[in-house]
PDB file of N, CA and C in Angstrom:
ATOM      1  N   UNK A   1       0.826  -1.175   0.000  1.00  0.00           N
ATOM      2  CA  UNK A   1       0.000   0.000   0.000  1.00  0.00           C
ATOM      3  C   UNK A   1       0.879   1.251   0.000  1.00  0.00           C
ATOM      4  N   UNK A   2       0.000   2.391  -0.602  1.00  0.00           N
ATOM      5  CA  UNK A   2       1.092   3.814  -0.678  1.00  0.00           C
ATOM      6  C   UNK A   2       1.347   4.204   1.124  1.00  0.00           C
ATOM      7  N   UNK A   3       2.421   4.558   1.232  1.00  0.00           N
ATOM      8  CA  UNK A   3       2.691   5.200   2.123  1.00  0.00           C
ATOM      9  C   UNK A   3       3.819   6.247   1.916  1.00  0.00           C
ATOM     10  N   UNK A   4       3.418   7.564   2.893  1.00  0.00           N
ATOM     11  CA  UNK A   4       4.295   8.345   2.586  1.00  0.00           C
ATOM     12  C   UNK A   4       4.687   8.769   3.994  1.00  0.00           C
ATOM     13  N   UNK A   5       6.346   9.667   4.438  1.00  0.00           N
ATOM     14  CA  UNK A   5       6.645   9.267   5.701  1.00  0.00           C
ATOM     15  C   UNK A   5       7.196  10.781   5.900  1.00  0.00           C
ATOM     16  N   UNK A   6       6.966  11.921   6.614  1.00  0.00           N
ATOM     17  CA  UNK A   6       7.479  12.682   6.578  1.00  0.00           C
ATOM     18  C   UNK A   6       8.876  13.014   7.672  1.00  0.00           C
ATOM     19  N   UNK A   7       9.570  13.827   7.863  1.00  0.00           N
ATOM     20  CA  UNK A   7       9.963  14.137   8.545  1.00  0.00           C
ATOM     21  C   UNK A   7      11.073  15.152   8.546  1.00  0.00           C
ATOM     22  N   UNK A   8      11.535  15.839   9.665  1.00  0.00           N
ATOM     23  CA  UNK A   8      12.580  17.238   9.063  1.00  0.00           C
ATOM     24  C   UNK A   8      11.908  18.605   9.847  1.00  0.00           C
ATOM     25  N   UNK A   9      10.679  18.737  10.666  1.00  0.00           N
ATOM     26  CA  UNK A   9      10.459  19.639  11.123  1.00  0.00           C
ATOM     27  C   UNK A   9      11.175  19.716  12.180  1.00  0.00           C
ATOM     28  N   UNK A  10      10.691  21.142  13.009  1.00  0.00           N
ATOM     29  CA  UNK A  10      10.919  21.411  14.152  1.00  0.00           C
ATOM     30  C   UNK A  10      10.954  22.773  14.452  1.00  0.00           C
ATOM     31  N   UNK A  11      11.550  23.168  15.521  1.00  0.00           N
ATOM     32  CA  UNK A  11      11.203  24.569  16.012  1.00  0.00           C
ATOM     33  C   UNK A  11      12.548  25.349  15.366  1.00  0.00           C
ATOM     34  N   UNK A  12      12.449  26.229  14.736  1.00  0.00           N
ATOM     35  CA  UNK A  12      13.412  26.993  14.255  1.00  0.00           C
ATOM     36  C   UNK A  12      13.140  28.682  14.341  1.00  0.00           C
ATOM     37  N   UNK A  13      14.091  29.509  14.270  1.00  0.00           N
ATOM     38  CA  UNK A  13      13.984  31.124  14.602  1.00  0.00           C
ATOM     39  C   UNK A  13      13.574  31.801  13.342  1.00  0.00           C
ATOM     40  N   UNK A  14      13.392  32.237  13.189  1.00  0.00           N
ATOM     41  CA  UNK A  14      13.102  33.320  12.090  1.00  0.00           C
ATOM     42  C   UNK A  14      14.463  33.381  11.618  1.00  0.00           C
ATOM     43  N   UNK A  15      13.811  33.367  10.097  1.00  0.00           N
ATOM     44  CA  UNK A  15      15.595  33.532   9.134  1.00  0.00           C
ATOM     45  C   UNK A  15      15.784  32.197   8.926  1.00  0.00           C
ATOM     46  N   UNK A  16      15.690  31.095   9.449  1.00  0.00           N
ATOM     47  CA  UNK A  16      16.435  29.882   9.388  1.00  0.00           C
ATOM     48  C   UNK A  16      15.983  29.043   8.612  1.00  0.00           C
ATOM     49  N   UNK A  17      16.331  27.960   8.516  1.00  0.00           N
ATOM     50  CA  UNK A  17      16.095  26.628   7.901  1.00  0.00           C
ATOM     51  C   UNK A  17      16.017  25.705   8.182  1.00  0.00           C
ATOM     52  N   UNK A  18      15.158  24.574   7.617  1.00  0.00           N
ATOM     53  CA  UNK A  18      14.779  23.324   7.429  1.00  0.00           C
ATOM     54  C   UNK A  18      14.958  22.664   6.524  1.00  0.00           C
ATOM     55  N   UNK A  19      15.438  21.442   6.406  1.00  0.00           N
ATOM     56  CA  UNK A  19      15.121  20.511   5.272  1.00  0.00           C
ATOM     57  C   UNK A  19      13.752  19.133   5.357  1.00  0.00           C
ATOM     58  N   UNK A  20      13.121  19.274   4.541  1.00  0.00           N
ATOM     59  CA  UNK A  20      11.934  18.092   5.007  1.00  0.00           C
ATOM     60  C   UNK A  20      12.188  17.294   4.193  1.00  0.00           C
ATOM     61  N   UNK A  21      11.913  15.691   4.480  1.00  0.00           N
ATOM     62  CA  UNK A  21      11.827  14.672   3.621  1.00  0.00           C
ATOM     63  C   UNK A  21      10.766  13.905   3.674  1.00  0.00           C
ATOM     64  N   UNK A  22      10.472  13.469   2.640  1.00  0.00           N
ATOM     65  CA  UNK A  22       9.444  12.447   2.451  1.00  0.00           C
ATOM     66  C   UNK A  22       9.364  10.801   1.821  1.00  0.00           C
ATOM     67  N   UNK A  23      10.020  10.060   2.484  1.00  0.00           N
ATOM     68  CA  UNK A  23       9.840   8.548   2.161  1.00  0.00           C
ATOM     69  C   UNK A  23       8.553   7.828   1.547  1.00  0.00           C
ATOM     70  N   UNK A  24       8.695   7.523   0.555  1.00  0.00           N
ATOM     71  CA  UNK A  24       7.914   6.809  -0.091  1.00  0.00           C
ATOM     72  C   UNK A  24       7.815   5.922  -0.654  1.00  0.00           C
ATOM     73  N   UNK A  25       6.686   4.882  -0.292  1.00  0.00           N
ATOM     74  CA  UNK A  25       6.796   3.469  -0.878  1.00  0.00           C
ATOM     75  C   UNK A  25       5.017   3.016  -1.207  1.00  0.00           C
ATOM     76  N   UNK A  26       5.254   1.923  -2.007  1.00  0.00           N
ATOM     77  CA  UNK A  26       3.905   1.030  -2.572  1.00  0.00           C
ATOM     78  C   UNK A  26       3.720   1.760  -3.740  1.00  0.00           C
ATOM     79  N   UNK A  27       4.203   2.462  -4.387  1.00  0.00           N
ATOM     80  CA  UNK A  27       4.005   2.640  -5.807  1.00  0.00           C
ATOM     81  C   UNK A  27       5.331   2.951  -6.688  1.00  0.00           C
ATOM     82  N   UNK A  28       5.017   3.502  -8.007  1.00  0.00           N
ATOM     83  CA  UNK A  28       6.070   3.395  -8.660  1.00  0.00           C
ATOM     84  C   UNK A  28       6.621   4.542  -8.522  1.00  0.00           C
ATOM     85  N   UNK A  29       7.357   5.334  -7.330  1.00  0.00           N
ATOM     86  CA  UNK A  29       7.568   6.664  -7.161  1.00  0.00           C
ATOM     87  C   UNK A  29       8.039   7.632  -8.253  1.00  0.00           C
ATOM     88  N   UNK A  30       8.989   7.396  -9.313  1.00  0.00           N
ATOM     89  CA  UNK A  30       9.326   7.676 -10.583  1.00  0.00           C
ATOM     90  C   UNK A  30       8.185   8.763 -11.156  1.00  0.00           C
ATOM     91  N   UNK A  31       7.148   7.506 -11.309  1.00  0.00           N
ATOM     92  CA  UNK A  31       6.207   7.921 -12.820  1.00  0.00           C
ATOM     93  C   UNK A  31       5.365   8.957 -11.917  1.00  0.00           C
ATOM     94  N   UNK A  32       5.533   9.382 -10.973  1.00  0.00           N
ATOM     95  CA  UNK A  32       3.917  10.139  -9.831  1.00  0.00           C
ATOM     96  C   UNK A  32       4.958  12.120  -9.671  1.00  0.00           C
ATOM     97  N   UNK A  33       4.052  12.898  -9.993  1.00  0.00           N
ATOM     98  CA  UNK A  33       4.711  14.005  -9.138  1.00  0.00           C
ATOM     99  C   UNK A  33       4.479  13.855  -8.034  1.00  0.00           C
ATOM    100  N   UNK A  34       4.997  14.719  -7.325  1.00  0.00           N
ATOM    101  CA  UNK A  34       5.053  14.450  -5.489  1.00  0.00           C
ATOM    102  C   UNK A  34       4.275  16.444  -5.446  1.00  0.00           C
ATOM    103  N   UNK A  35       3.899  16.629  -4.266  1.00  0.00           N
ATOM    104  CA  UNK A  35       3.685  17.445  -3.622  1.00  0.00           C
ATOM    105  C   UNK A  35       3.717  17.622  -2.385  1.00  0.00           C
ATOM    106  N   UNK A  36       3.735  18.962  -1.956  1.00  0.00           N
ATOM    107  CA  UNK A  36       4.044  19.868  -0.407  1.00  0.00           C
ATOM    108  C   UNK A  36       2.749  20.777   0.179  1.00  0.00           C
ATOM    109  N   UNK A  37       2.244  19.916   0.849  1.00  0.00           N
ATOM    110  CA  UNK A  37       1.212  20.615   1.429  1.00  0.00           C
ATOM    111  C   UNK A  37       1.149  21.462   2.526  1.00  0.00           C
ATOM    112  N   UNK A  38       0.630  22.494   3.494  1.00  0.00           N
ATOM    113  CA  UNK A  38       0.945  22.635   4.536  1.00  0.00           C
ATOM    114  C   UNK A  38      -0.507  23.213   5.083  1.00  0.00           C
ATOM    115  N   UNK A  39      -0.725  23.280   6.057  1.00  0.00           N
ATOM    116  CA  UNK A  39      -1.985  23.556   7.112  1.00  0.00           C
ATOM    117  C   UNK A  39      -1.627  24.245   8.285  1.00  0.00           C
ATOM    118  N   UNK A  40      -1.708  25.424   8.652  1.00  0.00           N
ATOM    119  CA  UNK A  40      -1.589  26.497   9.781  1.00  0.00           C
ATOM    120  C   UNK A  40      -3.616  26.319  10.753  1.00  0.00           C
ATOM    121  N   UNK A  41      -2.763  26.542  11.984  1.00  0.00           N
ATOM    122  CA  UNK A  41      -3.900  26.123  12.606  1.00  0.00           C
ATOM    123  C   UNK A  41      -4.831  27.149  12.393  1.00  0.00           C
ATOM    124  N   UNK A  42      -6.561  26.809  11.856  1.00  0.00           N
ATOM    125  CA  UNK A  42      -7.588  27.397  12.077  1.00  0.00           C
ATOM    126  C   UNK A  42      -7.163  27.733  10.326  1.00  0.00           C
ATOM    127  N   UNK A  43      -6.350  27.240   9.327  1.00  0.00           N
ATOM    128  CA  UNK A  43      -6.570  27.872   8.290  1.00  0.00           C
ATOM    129  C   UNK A  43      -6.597  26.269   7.539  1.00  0.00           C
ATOM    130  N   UNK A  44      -7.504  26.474   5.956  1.00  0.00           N
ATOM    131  CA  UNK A  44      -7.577  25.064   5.318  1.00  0.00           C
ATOM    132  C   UNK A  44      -5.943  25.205   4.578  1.00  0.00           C
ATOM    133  N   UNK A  45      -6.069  23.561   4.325  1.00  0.00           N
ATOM    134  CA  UNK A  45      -4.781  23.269   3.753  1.00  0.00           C
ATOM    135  C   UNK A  45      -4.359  23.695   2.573  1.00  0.00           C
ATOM    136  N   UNK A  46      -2.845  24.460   2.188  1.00  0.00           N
ATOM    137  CA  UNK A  46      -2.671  24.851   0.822  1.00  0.00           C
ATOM    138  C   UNK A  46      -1.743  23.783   0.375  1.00  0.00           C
ATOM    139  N   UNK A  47      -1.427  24.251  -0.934  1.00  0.00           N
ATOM    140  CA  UNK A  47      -0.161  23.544  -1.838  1.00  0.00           C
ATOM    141  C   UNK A  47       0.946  24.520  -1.778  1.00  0.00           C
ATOM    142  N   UNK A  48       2.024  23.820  -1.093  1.00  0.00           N
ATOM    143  CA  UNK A  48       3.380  24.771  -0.918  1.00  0.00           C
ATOM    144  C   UNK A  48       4.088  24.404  -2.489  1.00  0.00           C
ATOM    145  N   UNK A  49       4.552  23.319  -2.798  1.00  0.00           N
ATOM    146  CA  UNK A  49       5.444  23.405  -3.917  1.00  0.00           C
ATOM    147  C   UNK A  49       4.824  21.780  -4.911  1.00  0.00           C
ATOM    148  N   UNK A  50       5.207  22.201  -6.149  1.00  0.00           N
ATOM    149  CA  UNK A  50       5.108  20.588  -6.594  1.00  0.00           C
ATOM    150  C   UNK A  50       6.332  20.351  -7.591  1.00  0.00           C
ATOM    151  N   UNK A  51       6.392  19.181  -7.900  1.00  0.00           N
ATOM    152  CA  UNK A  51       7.430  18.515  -8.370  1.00  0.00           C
ATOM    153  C   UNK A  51       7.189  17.672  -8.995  1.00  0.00           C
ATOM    154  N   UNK A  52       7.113  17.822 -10.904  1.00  0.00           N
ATOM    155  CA  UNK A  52       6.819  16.982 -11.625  1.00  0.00           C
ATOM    156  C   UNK A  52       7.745  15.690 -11.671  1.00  0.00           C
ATOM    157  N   UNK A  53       7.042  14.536 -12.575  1.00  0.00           N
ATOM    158  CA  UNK A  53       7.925  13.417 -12.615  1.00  0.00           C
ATOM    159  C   UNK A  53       9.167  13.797 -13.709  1.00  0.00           C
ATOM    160  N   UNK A  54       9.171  14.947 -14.593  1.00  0.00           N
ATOM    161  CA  UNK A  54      10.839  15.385 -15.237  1.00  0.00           C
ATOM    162  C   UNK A  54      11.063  16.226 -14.700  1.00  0.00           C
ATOM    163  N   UNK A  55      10.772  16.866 -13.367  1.00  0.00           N
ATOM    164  CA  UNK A  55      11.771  17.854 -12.434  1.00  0.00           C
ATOM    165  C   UNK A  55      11.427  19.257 -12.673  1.00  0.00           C
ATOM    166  N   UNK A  56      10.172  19.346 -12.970  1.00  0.00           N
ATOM    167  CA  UNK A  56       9.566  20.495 -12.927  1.00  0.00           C
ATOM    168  C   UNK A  56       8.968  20.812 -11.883  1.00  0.00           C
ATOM    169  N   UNK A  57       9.041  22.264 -11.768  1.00  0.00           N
ATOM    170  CA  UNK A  57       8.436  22.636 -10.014  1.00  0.00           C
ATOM    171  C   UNK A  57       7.719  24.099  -9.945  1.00  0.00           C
ATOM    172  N   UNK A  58       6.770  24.203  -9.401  1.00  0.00           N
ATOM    173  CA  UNK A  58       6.269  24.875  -9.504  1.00  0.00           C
ATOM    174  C   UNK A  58       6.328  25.382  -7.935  1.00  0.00           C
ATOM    175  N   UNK A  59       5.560  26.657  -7.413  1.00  0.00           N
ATOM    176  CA  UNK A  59       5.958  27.022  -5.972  1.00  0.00           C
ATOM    177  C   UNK A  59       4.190  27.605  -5.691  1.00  0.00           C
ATOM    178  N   UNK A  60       4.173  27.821  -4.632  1.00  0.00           N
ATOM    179  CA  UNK A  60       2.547  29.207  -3.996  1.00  0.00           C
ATOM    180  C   UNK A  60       3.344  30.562  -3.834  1.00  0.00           C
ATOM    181  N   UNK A  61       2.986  30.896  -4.174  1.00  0.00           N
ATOM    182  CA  UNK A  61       3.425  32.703  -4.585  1.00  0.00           C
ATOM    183  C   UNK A  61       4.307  33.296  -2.982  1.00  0.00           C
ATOM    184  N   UNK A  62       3.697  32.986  -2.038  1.00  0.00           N
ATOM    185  CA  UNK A  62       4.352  32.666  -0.488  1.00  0.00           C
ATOM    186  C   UNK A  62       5.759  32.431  -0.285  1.00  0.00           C
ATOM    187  N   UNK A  63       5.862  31.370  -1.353  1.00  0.00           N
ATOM    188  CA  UNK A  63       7.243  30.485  -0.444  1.00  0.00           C
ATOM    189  C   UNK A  63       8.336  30.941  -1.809  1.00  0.00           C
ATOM    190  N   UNK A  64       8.015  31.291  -2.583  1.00  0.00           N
ATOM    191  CA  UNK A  64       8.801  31.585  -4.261  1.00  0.00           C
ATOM    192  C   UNK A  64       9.679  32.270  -4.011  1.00  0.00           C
ATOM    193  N   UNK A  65      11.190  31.412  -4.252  1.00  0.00           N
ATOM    194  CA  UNK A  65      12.404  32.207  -4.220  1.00  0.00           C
ATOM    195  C   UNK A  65      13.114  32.083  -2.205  1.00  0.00           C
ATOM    196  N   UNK A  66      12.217  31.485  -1.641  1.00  0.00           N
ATOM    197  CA  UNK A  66      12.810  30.814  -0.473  1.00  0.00           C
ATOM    198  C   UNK A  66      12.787  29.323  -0.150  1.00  0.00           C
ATOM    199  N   UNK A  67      11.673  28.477  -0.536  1.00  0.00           N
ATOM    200  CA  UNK A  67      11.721  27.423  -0.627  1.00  0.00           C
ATOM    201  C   UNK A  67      12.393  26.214  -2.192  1.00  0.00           C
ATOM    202  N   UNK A  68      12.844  25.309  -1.839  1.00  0.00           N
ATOM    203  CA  UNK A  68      13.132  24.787  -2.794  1.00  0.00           C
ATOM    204  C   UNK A  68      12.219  23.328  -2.658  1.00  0.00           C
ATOM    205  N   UNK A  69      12.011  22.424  -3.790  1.00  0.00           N
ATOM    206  CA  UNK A  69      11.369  21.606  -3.938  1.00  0.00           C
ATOM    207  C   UNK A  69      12.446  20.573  -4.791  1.00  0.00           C
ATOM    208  N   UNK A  70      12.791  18.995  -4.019  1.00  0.00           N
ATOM    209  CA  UNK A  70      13.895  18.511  -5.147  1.00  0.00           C
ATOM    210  C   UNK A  70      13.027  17.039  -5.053  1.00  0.00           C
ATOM    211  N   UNK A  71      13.429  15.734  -5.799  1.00  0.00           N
ATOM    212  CA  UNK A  71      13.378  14.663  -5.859  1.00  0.00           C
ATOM    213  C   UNK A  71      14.631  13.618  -6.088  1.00  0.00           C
ATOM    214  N   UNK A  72      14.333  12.560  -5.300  1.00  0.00           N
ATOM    215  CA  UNK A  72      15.841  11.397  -5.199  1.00  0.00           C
ATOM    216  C   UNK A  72      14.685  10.130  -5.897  1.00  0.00           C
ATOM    217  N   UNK A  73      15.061   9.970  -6.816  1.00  0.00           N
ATOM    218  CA  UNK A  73      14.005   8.764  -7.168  1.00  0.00           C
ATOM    219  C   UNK A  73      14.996   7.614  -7.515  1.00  0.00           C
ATOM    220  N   UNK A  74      16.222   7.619  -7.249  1.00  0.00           N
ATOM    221  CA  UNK A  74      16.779   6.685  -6.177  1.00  0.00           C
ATOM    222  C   UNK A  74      16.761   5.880  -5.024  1.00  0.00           C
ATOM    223  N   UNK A  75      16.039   7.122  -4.330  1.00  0.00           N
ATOM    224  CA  UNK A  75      15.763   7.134  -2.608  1.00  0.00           C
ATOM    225  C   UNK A  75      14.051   7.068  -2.449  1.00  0.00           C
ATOM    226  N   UNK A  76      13.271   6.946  -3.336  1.00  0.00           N
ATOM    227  CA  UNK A  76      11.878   7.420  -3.000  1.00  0.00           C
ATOM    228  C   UNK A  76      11.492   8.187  -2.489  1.00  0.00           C
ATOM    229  N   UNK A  77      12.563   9.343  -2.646  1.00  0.00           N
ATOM    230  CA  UNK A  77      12.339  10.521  -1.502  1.00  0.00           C
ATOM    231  C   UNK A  77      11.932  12.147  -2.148  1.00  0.00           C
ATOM    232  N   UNK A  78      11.448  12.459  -1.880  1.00  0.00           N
ATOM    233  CA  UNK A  78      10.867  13.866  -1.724  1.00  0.00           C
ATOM    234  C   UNK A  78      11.437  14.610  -0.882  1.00  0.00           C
ATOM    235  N   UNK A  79      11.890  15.969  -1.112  1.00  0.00           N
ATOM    236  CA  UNK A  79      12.028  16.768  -0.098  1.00  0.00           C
ATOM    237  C   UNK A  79      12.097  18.522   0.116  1.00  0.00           C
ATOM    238  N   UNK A  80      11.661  19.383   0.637  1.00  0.00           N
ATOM    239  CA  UNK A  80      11.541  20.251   0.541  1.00  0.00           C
ATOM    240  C   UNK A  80      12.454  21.586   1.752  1.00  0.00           C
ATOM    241  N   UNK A  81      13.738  22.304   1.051  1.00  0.00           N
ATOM    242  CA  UNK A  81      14.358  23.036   1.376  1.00  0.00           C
ATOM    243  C   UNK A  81      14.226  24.419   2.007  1.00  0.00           C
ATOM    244  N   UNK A  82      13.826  24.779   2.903  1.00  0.00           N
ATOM    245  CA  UNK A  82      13.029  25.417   3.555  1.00  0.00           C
ATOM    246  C   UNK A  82      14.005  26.873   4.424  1.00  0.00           C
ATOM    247  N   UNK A  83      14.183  28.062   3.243  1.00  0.00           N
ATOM    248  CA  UNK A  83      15.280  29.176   4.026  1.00  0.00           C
ATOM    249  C   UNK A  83      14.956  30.161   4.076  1.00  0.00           C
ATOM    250  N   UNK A  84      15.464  30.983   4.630  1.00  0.00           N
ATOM    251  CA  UNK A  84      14.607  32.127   5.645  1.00  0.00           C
ATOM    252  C   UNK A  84      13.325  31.938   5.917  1.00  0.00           C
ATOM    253  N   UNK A  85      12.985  31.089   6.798  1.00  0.00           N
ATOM    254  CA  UNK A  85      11.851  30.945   7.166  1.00  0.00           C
ATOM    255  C   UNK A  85      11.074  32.051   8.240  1.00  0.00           C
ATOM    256  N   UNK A  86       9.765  32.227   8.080  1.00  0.00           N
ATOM    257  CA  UNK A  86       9.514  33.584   8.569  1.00  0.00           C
ATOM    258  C   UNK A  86       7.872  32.796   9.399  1.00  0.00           C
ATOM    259  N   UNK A  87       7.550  33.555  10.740  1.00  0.00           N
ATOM    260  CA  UNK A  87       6.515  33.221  11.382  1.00  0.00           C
ATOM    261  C   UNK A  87       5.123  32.789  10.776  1.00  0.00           C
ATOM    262  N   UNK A  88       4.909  33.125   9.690  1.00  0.00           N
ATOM    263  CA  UNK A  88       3.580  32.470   9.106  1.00  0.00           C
ATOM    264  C   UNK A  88       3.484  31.467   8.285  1.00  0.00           C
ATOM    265  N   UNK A  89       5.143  30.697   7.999  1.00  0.00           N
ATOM    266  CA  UNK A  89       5.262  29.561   7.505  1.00  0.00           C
ATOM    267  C   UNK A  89       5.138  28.580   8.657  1.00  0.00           C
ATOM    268  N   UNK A  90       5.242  28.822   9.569  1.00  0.00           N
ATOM    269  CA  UNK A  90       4.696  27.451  10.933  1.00  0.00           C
ATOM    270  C   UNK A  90       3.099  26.757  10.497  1.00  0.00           C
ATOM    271  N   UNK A  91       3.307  25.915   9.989  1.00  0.00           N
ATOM    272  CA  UNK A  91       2.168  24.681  10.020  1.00  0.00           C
ATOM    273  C   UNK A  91       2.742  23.258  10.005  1.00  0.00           C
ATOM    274  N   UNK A  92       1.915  22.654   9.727  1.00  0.00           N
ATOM    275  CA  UNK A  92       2.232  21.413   9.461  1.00  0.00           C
ATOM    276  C   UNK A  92       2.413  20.855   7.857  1.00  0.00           C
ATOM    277  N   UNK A  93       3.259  20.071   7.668  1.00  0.00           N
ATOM    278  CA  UNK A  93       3.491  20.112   6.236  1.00  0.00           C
ATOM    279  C   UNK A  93       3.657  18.847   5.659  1.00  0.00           C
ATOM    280  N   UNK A  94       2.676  18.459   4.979  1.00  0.00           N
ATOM    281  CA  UNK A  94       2.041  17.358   4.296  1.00  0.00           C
ATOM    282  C   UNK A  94       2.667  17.243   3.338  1.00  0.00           C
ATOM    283  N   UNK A  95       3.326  15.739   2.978  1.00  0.00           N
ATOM    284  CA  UNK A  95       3.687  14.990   1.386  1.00  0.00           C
ATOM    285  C   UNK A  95       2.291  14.852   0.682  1.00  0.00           C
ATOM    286  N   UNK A  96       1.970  14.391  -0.238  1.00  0.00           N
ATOM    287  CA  UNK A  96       1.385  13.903  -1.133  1.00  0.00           C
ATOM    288  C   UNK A  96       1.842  13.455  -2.180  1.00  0.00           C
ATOM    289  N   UNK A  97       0.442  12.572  -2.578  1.00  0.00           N
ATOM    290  CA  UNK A  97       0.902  11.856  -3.872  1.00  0.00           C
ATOM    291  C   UNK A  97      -0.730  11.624  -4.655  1.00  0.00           C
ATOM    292  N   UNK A  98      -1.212  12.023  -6.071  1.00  0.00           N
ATOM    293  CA  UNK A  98      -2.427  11.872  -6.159  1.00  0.00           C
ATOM    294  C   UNK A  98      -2.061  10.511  -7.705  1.00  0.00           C
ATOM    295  N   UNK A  99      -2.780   9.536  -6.975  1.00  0.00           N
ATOM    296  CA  UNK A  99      -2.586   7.976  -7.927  1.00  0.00           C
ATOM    297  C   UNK A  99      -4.215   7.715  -8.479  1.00  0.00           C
ATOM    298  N   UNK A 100      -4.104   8.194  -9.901  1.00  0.00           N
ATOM    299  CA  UNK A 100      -5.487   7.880 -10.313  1.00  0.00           C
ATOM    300  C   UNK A 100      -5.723   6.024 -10.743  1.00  0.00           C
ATOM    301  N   UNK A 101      -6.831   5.723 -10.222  1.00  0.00           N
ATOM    302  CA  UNK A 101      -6.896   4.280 -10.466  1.00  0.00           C
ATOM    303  C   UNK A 101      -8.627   4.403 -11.059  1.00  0.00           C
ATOM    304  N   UNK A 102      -8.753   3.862 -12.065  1.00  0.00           N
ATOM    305  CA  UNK A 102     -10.381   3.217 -12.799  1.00  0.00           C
ATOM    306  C   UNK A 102     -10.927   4.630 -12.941  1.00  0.00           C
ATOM    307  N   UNK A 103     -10.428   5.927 -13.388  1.00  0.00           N
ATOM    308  CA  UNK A 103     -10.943   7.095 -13.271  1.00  0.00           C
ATOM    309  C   UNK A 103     -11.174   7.765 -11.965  1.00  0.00           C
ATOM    310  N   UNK A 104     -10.636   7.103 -11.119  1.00  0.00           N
ATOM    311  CA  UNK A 104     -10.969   7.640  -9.910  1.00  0.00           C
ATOM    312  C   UNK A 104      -9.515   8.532  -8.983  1.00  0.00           C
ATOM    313  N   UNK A 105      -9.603   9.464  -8.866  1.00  0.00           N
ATOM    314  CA  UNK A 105      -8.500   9.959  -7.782  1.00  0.00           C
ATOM    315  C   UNK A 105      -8.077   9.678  -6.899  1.00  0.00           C
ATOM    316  N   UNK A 106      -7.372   9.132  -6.366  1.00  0.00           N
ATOM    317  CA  UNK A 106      -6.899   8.753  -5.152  1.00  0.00           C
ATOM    318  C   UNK A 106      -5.849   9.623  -4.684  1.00  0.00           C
ATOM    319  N   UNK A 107      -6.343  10.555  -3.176  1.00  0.00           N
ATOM    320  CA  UNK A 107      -5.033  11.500  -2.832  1.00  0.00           C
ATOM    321  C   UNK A 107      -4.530  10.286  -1.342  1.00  0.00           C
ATOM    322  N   UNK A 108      -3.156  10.621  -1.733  1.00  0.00           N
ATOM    323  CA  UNK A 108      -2.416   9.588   0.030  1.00  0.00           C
ATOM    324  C   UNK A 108      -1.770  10.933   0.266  1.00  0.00           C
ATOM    325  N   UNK A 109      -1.458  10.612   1.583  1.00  0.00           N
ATOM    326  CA  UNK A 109      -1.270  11.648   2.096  1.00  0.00           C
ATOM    327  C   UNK A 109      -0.358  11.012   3.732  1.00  0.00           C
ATOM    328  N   UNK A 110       0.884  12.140   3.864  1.00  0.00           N
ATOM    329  CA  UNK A 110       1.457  11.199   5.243  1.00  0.00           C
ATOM    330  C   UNK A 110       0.574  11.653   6.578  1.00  0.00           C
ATOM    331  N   UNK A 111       1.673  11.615   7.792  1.00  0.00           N
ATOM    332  CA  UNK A 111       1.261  11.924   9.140  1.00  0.00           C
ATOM    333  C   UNK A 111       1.316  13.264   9.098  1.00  0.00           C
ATOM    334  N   UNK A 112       2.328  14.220   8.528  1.00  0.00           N
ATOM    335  CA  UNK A 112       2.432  15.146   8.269  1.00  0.00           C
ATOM    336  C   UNK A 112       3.586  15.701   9.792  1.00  0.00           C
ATOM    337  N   UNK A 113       4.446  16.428   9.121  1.00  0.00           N
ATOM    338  CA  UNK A 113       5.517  17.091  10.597  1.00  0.00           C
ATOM    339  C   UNK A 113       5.095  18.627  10.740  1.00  0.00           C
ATOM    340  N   UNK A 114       5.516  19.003  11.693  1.00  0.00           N
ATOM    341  CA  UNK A 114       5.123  20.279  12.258  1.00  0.00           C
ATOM    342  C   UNK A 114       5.921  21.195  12.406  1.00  0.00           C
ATOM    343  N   UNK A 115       5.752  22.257  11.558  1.00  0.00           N
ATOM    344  CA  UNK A 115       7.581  23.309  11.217  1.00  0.00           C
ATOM    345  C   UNK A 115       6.755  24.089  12.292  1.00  0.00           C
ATOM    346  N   UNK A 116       7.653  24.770  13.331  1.00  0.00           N
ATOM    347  CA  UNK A 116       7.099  26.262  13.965  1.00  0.00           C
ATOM    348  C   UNK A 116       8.295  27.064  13.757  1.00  0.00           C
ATOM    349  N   UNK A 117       7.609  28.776  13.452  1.00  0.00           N
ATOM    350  CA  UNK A 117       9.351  29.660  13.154  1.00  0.00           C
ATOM    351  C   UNK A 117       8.300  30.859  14.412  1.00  0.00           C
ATOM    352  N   UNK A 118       9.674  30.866  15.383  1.00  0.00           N
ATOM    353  CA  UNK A 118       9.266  31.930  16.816  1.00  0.00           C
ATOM    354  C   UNK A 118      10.824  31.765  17.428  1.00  0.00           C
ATOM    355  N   UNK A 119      10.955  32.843  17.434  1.00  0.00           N
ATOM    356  CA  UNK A 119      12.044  33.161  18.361  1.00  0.00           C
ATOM    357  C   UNK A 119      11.543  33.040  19.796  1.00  0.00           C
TER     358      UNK A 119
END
């Protein structure tokens, strides 16, 4: 079954950085773009970055030109580069993966880790 595994948050200061990763297994990680979700409390979930299957990436107007978005499809891994980070990027920040099967969508989705930026 898909599973996706996050991890890489934590409490960091303003200005700083993170790196997040995302482990992934039960499908063919290659052929799937990956995505970066994130959720701030009391707000619905956005799309931080995506990452096509030939290494195309797109960003949310937010994070453009501070975040980076890469892939190891070596490693089944996903991961998202995270610098000068500033107080309203603290949420929680979701992998994804959307696997269409019989016309139907299927979004997986991990546990999700929890970036906070506070001095």
């Amino acid at each position: 079954q898909v599973q996706l595994v996050e991890s890489g948050g934590g409490l960091v200061q303003p200005g700083g950085s993170l790196r997040l990763s995302c482990a992934a297994s039960g499908f063919t990680f290659r052929s799937y773009d990956m995505n970066w979700y994130r959720q701030a409390p009391g707000k619905e979930r956005e799309l931080v970055a995506i990452i096509t299957i030939s290494g195309g990436r797109n960003y949310a107007e937010s994070v453009k030109g501070r975040f980076t978005i890469s892939r190891d499809n070596a490693k089944n891994t996903v991961y998202l580069q995270m610098n000068n980070l500033k107080p309203e990027d603290t949420a929680v920040y979701y992998c994804n993966v959307v696997i269409w099967r019989s016309s139907r969508r299927n979004d997986y989705w991990g546990q999700g880790t929890q970036v906070t930026v506070s001095s």
